[in-house]
PDB file of N, CA and C in Angstrom:
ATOM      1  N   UNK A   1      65.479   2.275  -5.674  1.00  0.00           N
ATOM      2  CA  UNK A   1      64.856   0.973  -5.483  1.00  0.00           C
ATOM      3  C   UNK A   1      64.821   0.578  -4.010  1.00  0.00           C
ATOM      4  N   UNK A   2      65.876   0.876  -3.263  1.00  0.00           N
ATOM      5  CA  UNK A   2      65.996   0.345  -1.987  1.00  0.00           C
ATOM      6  C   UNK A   2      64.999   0.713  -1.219  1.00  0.00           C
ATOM      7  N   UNK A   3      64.514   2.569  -1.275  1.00  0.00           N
ATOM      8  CA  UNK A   3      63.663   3.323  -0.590  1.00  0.00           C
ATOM      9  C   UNK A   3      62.139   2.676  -1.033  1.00  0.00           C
ATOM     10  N   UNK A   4      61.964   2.004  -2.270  1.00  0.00           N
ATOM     11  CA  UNK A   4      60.716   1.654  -2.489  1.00  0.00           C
ATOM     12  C   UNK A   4      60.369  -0.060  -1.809  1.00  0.00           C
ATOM     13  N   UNK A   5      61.823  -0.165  -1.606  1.00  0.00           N
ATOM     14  CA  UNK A   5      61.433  -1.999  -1.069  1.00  0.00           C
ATOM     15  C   UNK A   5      61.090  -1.601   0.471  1.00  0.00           C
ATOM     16  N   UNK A   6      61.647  -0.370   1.029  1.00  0.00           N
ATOM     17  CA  UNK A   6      61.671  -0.285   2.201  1.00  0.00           C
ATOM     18  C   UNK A   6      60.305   0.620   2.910  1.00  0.00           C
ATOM     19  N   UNK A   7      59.940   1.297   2.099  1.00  0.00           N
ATOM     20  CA  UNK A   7      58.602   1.547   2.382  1.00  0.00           C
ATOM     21  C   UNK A   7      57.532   0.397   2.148  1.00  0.00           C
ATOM     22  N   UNK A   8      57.577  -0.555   1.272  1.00  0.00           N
ATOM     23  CA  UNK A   8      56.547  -1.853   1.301  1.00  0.00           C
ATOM     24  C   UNK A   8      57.000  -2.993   2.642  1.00  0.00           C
ATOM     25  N   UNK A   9      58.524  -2.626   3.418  1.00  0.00           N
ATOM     26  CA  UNK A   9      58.345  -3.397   4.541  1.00  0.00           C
ATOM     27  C   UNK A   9      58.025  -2.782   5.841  1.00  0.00           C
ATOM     28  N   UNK A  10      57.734  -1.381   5.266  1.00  0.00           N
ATOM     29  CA  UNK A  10      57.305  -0.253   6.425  1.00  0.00           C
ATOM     30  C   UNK A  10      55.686  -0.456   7.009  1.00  0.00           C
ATOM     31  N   UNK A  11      54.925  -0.504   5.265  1.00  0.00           N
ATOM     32  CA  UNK A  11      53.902  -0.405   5.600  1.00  0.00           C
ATOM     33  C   UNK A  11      53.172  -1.768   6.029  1.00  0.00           C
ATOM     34  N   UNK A  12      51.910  -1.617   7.750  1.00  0.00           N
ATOM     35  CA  UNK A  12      51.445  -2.346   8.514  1.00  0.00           C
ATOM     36  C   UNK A  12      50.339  -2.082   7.671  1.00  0.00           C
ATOM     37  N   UNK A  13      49.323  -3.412   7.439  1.00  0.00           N
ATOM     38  CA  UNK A  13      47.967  -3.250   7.270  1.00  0.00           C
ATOM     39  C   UNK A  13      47.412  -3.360   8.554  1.00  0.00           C
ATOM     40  N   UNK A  14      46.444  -2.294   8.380  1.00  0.00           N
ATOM     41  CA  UNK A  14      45.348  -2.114   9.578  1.00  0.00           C
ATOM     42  C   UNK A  14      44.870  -3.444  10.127  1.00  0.00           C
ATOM     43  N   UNK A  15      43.937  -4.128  11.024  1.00  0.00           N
ATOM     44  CA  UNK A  15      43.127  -4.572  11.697  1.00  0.00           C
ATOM     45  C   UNK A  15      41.964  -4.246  10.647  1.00  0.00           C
ATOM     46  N   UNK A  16      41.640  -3.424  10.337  1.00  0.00           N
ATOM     47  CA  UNK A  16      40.587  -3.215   9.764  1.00  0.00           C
ATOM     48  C   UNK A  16      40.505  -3.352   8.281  1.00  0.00           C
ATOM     49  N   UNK A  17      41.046  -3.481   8.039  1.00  0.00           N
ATOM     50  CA  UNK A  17      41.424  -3.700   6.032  1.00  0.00           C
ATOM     51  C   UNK A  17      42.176  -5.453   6.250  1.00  0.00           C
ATOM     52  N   UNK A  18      42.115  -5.870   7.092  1.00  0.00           N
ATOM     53  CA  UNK A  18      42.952  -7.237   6.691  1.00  0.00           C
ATOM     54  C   UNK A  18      41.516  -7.889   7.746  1.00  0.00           C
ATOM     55  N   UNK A  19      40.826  -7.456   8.150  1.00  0.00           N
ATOM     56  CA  UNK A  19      39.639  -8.442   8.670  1.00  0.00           C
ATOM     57  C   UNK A  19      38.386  -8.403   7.640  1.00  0.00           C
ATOM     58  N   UNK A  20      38.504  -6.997   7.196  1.00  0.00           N
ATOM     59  CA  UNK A  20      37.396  -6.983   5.942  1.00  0.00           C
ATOM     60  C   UNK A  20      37.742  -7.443   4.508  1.00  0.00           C
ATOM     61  N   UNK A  21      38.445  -7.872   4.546  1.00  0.00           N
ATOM     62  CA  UNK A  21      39.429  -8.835   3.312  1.00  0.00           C
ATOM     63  C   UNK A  21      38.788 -10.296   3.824  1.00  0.00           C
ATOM     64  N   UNK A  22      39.399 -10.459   5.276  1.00  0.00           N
ATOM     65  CA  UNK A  22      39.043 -11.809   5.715  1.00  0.00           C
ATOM     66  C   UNK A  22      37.568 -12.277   5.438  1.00  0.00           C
ATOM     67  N   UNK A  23      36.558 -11.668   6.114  1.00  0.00           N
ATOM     68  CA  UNK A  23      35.330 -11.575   5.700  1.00  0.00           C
ATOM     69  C   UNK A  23      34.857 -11.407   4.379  1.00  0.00           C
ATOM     70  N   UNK A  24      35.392 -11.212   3.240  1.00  0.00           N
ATOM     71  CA  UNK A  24      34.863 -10.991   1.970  1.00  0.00           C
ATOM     72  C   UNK A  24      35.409 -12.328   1.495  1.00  0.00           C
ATOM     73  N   UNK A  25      36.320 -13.111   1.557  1.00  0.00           N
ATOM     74  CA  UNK A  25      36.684 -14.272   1.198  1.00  0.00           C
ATOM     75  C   UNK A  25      36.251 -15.028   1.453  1.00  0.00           C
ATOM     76  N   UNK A  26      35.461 -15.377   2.757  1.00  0.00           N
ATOM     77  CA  UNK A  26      34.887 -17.057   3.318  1.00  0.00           C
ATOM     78  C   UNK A  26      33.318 -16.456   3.464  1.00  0.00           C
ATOM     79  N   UNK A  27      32.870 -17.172   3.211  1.00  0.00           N
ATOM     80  CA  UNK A  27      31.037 -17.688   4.132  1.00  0.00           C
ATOM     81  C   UNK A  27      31.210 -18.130   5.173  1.00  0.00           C
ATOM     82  N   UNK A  28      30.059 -17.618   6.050  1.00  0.00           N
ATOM     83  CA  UNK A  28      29.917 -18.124   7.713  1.00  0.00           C
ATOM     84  C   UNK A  28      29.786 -19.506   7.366  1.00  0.00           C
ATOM     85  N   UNK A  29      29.537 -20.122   8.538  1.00  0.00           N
ATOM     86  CA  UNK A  29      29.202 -21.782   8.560  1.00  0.00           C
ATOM     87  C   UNK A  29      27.298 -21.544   8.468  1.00  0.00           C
ATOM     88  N   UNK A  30      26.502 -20.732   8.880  1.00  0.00           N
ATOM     89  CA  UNK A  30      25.421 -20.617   8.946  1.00  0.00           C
ATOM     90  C   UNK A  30      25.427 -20.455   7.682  1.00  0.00           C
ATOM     91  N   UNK A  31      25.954 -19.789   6.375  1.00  0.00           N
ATOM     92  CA  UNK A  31      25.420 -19.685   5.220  1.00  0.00           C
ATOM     93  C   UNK A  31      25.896 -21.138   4.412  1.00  0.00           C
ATOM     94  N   UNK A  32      26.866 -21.509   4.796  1.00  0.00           N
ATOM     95  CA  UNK A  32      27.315 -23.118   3.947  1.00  0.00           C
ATOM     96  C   UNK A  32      26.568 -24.118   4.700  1.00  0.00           C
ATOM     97  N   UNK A  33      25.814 -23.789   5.853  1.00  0.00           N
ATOM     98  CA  UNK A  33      24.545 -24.817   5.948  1.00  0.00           C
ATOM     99  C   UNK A  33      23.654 -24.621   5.171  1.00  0.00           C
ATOM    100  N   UNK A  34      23.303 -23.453   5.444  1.00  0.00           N
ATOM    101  CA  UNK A  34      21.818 -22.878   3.802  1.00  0.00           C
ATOM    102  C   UNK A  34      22.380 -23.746   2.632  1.00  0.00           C
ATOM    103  N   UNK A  35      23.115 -22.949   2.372  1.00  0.00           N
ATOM    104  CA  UNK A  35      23.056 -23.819   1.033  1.00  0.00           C
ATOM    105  C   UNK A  35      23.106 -24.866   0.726  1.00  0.00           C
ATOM    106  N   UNK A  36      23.857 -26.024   1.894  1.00  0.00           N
ATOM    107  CA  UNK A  36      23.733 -27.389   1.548  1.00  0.00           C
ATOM    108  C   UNK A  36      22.665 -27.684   1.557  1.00  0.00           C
ATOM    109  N   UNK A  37      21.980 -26.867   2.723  1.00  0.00           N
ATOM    110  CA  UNK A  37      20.343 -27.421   2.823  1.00  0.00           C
ATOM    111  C   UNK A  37      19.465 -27.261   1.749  1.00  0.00           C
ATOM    112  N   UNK A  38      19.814 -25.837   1.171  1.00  0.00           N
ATOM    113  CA  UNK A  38      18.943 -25.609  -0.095  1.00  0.00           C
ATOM    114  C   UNK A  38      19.010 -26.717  -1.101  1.00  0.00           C
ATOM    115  N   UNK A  39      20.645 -26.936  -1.619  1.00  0.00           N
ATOM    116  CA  UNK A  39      20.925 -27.772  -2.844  1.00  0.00           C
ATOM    117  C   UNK A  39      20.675 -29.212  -2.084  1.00  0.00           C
ATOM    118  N   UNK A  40      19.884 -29.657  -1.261  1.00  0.00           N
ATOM    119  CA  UNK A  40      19.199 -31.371  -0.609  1.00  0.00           C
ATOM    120  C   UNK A  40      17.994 -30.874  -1.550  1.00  0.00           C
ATOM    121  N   UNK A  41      17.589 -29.553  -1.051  1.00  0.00           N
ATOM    122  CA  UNK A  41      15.684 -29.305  -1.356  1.00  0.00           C
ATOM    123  C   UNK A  41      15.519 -29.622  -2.831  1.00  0.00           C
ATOM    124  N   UNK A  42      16.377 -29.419  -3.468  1.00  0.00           N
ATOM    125  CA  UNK A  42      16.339 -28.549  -5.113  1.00  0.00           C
ATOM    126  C   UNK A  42      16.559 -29.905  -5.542  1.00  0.00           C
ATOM    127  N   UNK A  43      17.484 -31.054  -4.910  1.00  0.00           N
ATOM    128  CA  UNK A  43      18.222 -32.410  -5.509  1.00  0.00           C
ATOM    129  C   UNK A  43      16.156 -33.543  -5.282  1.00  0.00           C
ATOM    130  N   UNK A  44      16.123 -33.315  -3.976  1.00  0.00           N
ATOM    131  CA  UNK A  44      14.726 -33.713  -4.062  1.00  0.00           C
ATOM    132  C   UNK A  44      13.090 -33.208  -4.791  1.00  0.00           C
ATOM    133  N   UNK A  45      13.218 -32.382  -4.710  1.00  0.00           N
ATOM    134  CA  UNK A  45      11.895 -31.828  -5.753  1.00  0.00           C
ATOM    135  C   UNK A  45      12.607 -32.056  -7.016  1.00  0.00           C
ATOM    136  N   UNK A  46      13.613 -32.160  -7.892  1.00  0.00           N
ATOM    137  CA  UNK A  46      14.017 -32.163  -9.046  1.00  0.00           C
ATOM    138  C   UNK A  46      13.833 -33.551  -9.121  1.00  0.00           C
ATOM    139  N   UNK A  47      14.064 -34.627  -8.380  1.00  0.00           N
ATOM    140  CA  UNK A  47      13.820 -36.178  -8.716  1.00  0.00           C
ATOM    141  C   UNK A  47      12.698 -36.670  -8.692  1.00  0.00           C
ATOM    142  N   UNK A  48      11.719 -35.879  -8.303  1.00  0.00           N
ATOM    143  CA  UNK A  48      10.342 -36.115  -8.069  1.00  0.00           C
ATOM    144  C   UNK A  48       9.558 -35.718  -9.641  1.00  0.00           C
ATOM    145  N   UNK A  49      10.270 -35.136 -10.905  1.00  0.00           N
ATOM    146  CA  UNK A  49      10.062 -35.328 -12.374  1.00  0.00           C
ATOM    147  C   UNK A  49       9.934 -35.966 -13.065  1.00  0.00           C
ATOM    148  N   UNK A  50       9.437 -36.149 -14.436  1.00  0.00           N
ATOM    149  CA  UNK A  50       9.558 -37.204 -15.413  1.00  0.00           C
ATOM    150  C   UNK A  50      10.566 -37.240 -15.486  1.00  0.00           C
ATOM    151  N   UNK A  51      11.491 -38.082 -16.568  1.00  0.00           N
ATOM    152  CA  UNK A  51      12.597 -38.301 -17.213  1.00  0.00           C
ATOM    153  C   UNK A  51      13.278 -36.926 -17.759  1.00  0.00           C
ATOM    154  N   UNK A  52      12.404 -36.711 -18.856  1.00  0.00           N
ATOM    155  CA  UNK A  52      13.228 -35.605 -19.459  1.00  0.00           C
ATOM    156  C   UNK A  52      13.096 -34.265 -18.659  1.00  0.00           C
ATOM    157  N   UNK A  53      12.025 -34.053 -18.127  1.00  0.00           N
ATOM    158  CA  UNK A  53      12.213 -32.949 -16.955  1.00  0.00           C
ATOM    159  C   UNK A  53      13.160 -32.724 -15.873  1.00  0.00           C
ATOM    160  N   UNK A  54      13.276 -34.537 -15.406  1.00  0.00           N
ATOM    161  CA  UNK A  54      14.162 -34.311 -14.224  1.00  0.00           C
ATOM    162  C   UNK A  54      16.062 -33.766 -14.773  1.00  0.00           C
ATOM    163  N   UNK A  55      16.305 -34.564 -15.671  1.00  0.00           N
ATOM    164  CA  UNK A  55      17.465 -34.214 -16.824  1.00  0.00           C
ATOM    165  C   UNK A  55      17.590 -33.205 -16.574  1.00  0.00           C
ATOM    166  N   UNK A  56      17.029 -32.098 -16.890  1.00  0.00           N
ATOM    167  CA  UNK A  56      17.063 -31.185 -17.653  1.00  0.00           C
ATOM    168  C   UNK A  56      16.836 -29.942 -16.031  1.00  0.00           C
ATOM    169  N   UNK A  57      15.993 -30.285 -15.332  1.00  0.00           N
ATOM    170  CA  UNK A  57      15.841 -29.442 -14.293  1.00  0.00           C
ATOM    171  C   UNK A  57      17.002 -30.098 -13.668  1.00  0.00           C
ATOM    172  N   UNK A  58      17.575 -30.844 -13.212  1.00  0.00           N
ATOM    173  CA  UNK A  58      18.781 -31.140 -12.557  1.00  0.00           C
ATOM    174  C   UNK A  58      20.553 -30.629 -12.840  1.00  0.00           C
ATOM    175  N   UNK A  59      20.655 -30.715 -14.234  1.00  0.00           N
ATOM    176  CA  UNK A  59      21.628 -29.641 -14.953  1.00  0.00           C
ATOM    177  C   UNK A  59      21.586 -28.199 -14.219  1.00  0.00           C
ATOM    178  N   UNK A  60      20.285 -28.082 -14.496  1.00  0.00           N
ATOM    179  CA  UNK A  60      20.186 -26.812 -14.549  1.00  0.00           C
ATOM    180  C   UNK A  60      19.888 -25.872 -13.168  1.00  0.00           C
ATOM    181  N   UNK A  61      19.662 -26.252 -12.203  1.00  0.00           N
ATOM    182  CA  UNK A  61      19.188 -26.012 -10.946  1.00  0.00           C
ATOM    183  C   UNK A  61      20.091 -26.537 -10.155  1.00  0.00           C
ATOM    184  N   UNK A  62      20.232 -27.767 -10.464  1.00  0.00           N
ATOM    185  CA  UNK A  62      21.321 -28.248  -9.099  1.00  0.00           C
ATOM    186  C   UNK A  62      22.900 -28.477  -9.627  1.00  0.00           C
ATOM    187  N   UNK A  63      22.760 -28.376 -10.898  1.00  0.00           N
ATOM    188  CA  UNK A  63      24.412 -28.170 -11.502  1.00  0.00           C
ATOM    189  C   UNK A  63      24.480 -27.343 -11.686  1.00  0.00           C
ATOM    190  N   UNK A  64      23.885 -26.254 -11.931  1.00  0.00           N
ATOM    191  CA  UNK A  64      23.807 -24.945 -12.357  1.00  0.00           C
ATOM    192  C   UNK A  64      24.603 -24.640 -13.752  1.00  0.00           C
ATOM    193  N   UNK A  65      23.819 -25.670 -14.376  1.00  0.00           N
ATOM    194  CA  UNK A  65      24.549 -25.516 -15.812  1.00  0.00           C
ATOM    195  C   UNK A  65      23.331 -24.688 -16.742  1.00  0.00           C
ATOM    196  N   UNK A  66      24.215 -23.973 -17.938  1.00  0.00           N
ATOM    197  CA  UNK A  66      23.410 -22.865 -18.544  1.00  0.00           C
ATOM    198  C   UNK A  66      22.273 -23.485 -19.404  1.00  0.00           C
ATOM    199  N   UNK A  67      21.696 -22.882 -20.218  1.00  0.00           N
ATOM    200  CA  UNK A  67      20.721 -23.846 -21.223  1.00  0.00           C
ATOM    201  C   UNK A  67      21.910 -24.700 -22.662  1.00  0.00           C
ATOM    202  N   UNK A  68      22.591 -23.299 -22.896  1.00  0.00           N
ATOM    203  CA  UNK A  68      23.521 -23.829 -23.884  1.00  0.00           C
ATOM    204  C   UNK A  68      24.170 -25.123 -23.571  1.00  0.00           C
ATOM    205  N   UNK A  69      24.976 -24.838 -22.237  1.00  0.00           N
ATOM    206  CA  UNK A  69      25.733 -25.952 -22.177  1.00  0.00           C
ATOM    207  C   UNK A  69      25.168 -27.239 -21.999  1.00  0.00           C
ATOM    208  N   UNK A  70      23.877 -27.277 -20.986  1.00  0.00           N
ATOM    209  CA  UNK A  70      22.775 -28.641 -21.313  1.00  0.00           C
ATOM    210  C   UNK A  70      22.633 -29.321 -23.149  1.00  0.00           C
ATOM    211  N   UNK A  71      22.219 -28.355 -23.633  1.00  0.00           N
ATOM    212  CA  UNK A  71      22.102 -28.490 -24.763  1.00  0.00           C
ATOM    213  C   UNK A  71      23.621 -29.081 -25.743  1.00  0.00           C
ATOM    214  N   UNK A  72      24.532 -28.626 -25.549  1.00  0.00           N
ATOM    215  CA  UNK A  72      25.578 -29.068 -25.803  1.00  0.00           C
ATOM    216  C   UNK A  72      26.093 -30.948 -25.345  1.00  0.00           C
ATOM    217  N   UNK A  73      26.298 -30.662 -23.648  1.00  0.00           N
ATOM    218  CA  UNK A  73      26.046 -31.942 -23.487  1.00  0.00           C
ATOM    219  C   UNK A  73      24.844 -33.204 -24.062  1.00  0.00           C
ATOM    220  N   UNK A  74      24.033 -32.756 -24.124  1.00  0.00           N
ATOM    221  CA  UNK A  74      22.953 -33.733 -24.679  1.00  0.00           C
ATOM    222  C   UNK A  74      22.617 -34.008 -26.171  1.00  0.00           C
ATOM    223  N   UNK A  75      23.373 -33.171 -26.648  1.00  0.00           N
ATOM    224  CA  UNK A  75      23.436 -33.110 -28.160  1.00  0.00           C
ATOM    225  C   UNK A  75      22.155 -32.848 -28.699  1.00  0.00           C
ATOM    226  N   UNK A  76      21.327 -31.822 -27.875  1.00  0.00           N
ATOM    227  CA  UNK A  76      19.900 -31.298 -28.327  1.00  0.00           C
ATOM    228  C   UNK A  76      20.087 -29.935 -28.713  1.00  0.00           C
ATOM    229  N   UNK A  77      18.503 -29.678 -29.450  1.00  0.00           N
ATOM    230  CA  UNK A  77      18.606 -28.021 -29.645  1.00  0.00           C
ATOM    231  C   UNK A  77      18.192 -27.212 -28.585  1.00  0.00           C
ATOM    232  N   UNK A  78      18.677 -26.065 -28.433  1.00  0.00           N
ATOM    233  CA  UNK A  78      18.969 -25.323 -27.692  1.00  0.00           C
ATOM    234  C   UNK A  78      17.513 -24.741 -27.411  1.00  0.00           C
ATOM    235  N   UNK A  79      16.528 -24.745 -28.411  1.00  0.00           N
ATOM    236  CA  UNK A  79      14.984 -24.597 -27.788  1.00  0.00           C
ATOM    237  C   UNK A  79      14.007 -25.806 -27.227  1.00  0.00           C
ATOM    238  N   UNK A  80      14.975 -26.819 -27.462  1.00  0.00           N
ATOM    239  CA  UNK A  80      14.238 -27.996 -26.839  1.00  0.00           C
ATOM    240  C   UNK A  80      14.559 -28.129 -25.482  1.00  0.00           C
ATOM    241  N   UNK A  81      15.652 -27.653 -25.246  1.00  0.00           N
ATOM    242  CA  UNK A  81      16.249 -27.824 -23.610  1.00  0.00           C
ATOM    243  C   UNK A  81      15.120 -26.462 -23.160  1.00  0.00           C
ATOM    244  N   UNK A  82      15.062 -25.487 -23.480  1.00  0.00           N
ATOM    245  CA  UNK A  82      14.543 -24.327 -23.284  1.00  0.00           C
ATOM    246  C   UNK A  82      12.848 -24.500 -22.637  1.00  0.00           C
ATOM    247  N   UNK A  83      12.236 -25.625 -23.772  1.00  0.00           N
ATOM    248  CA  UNK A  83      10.793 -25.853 -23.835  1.00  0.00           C
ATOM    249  C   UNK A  83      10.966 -26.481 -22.050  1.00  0.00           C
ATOM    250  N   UNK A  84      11.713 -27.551 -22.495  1.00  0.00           N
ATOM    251  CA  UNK A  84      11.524 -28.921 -21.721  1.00  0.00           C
ATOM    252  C   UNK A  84      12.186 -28.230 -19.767  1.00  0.00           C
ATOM    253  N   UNK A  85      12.649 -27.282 -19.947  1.00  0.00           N
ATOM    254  CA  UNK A  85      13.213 -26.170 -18.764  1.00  0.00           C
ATOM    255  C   UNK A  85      11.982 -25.411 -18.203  1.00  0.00           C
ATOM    256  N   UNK A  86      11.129 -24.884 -19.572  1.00  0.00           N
ATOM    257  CA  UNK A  86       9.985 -24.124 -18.942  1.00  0.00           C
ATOM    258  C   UNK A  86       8.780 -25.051 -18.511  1.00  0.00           C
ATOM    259  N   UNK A  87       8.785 -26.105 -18.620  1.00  0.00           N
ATOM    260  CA  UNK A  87       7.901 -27.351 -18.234  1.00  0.00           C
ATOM    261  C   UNK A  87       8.239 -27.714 -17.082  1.00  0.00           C
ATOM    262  N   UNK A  88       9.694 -28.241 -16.887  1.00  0.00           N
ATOM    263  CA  UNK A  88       9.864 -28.442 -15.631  1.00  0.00           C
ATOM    264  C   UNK A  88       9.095 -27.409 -14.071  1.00  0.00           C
ATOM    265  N   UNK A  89       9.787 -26.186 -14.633  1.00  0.00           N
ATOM    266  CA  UNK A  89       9.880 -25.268 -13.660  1.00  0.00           C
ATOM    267  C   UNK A  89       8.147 -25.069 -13.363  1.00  0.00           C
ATOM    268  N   UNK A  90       7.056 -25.241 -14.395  1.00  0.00           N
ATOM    269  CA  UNK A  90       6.010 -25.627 -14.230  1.00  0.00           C
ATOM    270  C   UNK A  90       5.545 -26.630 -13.076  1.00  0.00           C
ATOM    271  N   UNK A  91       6.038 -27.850 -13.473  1.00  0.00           N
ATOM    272  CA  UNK A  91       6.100 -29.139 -12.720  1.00  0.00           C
ATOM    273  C   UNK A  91       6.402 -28.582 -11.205  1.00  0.00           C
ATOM    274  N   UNK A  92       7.780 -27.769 -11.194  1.00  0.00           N
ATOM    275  CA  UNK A  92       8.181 -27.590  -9.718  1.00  0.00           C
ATOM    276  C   UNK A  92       7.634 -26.861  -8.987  1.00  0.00           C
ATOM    277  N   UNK A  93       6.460 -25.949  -9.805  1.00  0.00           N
ATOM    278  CA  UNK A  93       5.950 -25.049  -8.940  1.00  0.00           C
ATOM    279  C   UNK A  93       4.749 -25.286  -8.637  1.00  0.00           C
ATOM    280  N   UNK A  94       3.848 -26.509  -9.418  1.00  0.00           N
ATOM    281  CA  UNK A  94       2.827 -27.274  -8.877  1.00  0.00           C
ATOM    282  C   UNK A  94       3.314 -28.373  -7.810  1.00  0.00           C
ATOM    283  N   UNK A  95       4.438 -28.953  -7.966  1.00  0.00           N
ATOM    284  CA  UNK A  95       4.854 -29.552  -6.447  1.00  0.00           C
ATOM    285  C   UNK A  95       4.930 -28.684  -5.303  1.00  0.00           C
ATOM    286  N   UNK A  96       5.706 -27.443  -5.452  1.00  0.00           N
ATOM    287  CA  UNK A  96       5.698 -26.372  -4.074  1.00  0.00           C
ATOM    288  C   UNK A  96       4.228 -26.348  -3.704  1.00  0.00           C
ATOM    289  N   UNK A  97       3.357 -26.105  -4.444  1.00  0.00           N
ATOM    290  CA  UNK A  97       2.142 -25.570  -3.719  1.00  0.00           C
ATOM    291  C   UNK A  97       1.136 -26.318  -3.072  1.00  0.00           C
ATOM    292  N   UNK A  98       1.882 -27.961  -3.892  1.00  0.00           N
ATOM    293  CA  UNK A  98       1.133 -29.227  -3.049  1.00  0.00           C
ATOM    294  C   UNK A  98       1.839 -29.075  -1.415  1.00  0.00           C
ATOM    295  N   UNK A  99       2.898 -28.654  -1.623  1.00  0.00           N
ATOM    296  CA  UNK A  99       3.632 -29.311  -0.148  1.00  0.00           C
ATOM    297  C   UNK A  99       3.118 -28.363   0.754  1.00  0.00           C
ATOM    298  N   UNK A 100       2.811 -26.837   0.274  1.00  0.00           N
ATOM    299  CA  UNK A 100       2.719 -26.093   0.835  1.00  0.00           C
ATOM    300  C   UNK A 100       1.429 -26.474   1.842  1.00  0.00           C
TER     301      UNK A 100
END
């Protein structure tokens, strides 16, 4: 036992295995700007919906909640969230091409 505690206080991690650890754990600050910026874009074109569109595209896009679980919360069926999802995304892609 002793020889095995004493080889785990032997061994140094590299520079190179403890920076590529470091890097696999965090996002730059340039990518946690993207995305805040993205999830502003997605919070505004999603409010720019009807009622039940905006609902339903907002769960789902900017909460990133599944169809089930929408459906769950709202106490709907699971092809009505589905319909009212493929409408939206309709809606959002005739707004992109206005702005465009």
């Amino acid at each position: 036992m002793d020889f095995i505690k004493q080889a785990g206080r032997r061994s140094v991690p590299t520079s190179d295995t403890y920076f590529l650890e470091l890097a696999s754990d965090s996002i730059s600050p340039e990518e946690d700007y993207l995305m805040k910026e993205s999830k502003k874009e997605v919070l505004f074109i999603c409010k720019q919906l009807a009622t039940p569109y905006q609902e339903v595209a907002l769960e789902h896009y900017y909460k990133e909640l599944s169809v089930q679980e929408i459906a769950k919360r709202n106490g709907k069926n699971i092809k009505t969230i589905q319909t009212q999802l493929y409408r939206a995304k309709a809606l959002i892609k005739k707004i992109l091409e206005r702005s465009d």
